[in-house]
C-alpha atoms as a PDB file:
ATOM      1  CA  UNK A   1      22.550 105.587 108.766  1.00  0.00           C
ATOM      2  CA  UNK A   2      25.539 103.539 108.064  1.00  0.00           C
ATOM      3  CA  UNK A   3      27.683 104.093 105.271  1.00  0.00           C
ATOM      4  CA  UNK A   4      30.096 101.652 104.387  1.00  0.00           C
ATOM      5  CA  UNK A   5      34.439 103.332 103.898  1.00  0.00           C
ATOM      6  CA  UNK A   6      35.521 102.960 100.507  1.00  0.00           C
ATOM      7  CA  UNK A   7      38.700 103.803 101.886  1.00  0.00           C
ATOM      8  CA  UNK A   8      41.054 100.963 103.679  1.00  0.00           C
ATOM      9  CA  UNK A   9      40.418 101.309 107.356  1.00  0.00           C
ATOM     10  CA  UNK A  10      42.849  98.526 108.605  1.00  0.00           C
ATOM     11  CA  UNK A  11      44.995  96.058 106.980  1.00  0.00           C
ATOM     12  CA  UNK A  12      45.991  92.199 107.788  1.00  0.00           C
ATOM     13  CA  UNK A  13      49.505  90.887 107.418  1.00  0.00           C
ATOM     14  CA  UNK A  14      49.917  87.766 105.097  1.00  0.00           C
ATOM     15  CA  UNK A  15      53.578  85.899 105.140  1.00  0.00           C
ATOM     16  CA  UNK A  16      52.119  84.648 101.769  1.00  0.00           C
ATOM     17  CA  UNK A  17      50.006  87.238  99.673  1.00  0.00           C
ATOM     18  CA  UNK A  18      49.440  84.540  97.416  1.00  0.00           C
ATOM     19  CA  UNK A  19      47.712  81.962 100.101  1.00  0.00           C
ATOM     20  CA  UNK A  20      45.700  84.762 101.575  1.00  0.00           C
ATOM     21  CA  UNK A  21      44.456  86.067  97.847  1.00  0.00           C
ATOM     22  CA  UNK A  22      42.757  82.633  97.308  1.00  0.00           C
ATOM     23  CA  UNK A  23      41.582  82.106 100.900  1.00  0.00           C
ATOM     24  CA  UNK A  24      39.739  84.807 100.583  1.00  0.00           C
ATOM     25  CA  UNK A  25      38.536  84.145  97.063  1.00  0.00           C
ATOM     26  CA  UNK A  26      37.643  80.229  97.371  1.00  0.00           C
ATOM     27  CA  UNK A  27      35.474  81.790 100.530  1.00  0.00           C
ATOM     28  CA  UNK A  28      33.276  83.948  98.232  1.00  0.00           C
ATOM     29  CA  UNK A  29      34.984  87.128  99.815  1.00  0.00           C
ATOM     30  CA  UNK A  30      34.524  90.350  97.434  1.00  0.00           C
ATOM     31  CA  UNK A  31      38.338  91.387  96.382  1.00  0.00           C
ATOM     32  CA  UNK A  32      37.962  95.057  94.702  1.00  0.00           C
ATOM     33  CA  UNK A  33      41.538  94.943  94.197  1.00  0.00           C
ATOM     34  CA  UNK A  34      44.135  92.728  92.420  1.00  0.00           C
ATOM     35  CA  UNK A  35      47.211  91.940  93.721  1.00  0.00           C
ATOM     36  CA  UNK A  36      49.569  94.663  93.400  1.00  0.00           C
ATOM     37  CA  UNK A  37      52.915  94.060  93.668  1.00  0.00           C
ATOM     38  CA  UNK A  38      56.177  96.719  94.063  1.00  0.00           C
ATOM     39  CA  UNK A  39      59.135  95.068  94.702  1.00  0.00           C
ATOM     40  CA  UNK A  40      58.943  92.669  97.427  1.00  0.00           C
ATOM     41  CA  UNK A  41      55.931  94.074  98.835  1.00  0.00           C
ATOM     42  CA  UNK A  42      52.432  92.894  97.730  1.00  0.00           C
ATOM     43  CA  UNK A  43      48.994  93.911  98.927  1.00  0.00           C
ATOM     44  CA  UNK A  44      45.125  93.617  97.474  1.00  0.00           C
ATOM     45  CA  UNK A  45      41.717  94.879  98.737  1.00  0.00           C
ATOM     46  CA  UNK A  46      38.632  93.332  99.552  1.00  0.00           C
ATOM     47  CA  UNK A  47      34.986  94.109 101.717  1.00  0.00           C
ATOM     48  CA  UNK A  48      34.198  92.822 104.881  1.00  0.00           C
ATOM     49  CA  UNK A  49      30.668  91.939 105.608  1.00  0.00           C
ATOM     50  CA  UNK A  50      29.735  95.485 106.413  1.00  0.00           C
ATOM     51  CA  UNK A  51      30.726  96.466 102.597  1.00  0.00           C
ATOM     52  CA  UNK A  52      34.194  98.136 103.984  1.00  0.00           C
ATOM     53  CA  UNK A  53      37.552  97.946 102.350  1.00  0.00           C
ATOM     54  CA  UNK A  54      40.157  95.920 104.137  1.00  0.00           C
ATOM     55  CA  UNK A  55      43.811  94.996 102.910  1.00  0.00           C
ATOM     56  CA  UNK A  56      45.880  91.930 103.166  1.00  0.00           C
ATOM     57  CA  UNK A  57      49.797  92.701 102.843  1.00  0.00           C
ATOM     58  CA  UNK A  58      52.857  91.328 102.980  1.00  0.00           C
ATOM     59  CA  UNK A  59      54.755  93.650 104.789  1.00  0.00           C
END
């Protein structure tokens, strides 16, 4: 049976954390985590359809 990864298996590269946070919010997209930000380098978490955890990041 498949089990969904709670852990991030892959992440995406945003120039613009902030336009890819509410892409995928205004598209109904599960984000399980808030922006984080350290420094210049900013990153959040959210599920794909499968119910895995994928990051967006800046750098």
């Amino acid at each position: 049976m498949f089990k969904p990864s709670n852990n991030v298996l892959f992440n995406f590269y945003a120039k613009d954390i902030d336009e890819a946070y509410q892409f995928i919010k205004s598209n109904n997209i599960a984000i399980v985590k808030e922006i984080e930000r350290i420094g210049n380098f900013a990153y959040f978490n959210f599920l794909d359809p499968d119910g895995n955890v994928l990051m967006i990041c800046n750098g």
